[in-house]
N, C-alpha and C. Protein backbone atom coordinates (compact mmCIF):
# COMPACT_ATOMS: atom_id res chain seq x y z
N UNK A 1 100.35 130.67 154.21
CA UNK A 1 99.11 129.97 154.01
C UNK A 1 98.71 129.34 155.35
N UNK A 2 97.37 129.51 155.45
CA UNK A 2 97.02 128.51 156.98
C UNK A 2 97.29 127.05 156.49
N UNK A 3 96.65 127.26 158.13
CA UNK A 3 96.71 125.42 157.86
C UNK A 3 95.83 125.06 157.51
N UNK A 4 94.28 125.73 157.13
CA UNK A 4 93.25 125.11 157.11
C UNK A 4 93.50 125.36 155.55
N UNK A 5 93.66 126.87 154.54
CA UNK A 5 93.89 126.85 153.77
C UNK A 5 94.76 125.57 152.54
N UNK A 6 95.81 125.09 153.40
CA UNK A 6 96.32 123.97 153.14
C UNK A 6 95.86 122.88 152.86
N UNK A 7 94.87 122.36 153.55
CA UNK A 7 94.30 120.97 153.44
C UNK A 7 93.33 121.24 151.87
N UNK A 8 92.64 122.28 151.65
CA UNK A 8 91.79 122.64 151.18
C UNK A 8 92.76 122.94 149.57
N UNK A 9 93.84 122.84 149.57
CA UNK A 9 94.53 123.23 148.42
C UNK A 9 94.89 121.37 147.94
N UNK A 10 95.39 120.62 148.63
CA UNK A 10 95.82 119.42 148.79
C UNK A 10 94.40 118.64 148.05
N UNK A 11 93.48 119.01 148.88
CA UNK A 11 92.39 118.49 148.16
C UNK A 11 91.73 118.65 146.94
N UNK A 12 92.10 119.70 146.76
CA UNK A 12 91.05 120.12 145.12
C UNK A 12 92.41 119.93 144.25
N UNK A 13 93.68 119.89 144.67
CA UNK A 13 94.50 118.91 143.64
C UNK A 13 94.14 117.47 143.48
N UNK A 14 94.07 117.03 144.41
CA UNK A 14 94.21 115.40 144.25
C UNK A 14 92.50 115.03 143.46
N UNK A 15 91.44 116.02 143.50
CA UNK A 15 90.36 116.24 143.52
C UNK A 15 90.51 116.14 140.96
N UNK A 16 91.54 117.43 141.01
CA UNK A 16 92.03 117.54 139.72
C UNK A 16 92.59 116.23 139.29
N UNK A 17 93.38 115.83 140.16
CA UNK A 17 93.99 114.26 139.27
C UNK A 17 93.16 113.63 138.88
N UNK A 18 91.92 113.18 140.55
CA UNK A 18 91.23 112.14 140.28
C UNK A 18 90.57 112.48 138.92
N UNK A 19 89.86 113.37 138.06
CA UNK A 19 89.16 113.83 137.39
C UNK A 19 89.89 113.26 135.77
N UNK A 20 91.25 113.95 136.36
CA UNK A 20 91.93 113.60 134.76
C UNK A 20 92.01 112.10 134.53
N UNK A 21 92.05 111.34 135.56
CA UNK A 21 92.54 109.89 135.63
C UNK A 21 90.83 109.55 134.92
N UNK A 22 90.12 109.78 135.15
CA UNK A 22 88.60 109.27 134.44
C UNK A 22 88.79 109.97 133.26
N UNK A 23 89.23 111.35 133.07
CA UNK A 23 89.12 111.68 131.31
C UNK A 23 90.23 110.35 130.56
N UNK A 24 90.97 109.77 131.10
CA UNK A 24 91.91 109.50 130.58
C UNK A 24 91.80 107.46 130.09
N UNK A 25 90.35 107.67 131.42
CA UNK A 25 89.89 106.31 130.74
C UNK A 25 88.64 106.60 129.53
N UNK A 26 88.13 107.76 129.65
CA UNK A 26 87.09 107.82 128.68
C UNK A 26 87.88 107.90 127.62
N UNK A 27 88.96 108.35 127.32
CA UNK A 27 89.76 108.61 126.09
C UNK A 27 89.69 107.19 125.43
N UNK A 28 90.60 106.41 126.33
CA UNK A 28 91.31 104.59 125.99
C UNK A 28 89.64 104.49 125.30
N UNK A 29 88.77 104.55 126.21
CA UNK A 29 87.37 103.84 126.01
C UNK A 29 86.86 104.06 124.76
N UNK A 30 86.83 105.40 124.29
CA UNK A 30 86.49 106.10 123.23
C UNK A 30 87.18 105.38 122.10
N UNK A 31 88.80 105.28 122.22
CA UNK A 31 89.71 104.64 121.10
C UNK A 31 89.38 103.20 120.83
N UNK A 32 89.13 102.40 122.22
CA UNK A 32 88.40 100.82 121.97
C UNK A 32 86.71 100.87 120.80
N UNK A 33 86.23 101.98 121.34
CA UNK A 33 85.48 101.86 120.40
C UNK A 33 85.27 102.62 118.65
N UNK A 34 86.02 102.94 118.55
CA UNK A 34 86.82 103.73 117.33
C UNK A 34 86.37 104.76 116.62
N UNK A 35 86.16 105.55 118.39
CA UNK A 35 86.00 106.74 117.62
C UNK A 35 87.62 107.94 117.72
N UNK A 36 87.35 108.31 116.92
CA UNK A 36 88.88 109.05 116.52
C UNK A 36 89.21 110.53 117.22
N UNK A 37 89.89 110.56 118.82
CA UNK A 37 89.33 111.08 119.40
C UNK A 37 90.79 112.23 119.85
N UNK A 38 91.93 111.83 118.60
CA UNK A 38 92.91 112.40 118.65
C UNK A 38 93.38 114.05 118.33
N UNK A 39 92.39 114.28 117.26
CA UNK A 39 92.14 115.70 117.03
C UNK A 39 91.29 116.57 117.57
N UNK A 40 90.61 116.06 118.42
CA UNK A 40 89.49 116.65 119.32
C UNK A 40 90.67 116.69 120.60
N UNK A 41 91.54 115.85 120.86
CA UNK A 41 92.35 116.24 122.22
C UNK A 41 93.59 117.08 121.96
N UNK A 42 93.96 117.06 120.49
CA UNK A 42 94.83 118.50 119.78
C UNK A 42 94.07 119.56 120.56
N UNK A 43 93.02 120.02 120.12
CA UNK A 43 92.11 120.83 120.47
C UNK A 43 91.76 121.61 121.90
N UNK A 44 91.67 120.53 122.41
CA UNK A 44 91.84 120.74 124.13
C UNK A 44 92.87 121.28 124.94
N UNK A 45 93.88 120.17 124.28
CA UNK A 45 95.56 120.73 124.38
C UNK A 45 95.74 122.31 124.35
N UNK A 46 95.30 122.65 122.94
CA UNK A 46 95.48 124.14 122.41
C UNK A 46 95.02 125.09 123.11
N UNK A 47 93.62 125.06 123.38
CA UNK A 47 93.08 125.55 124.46
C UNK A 47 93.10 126.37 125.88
N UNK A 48 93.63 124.77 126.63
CA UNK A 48 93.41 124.27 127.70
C UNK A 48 94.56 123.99 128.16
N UNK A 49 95.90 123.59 127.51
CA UNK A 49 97.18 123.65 128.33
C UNK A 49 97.14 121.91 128.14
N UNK A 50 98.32 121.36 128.81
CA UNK A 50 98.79 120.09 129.07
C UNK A 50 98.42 119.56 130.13
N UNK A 51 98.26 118.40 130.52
CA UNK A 51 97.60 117.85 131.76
C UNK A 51 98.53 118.18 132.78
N UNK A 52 98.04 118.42 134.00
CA UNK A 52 99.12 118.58 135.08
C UNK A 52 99.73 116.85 135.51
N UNK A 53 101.55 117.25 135.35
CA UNK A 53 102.21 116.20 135.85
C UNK A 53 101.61 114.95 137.02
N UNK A 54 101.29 113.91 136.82
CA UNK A 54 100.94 113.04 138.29
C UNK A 54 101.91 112.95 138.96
N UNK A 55 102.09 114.26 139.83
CA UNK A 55 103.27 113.96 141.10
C UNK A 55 102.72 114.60 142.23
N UNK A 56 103.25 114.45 143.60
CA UNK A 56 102.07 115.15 144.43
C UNK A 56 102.20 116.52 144.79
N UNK A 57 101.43 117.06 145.19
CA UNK A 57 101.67 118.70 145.41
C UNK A 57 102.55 118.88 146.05
């Protein structure tokens, strides 16, 4: 892999975290306000796979 390739991989990970870290407050947010938002993220899960681990690339 280059090096430029590299930076560009580093980024659209940390790019993916940042993203999940906001789904993950809309979730809490969603549950504060009670909507029931647990079988809709079954769903996603099924889909879509498991969130990627927060560790760094």
């Amino acid at each position: 892999m280059s090096l430029y390739l590299g930076k560009i991989h580093y980024w659209l990970y940390n790019k993916i975290l940042w993203f999940e870290g906001l789904e993950d407050e809309i979730i809490n947010l969603a549950k504060e306000e009670g909507i029931d938002v647990d079988k809709k993220f079954e769903i996603l899960i099924k889909n879509f796979g498991e969130k990627l681990p927060n560790k760094p690339l």
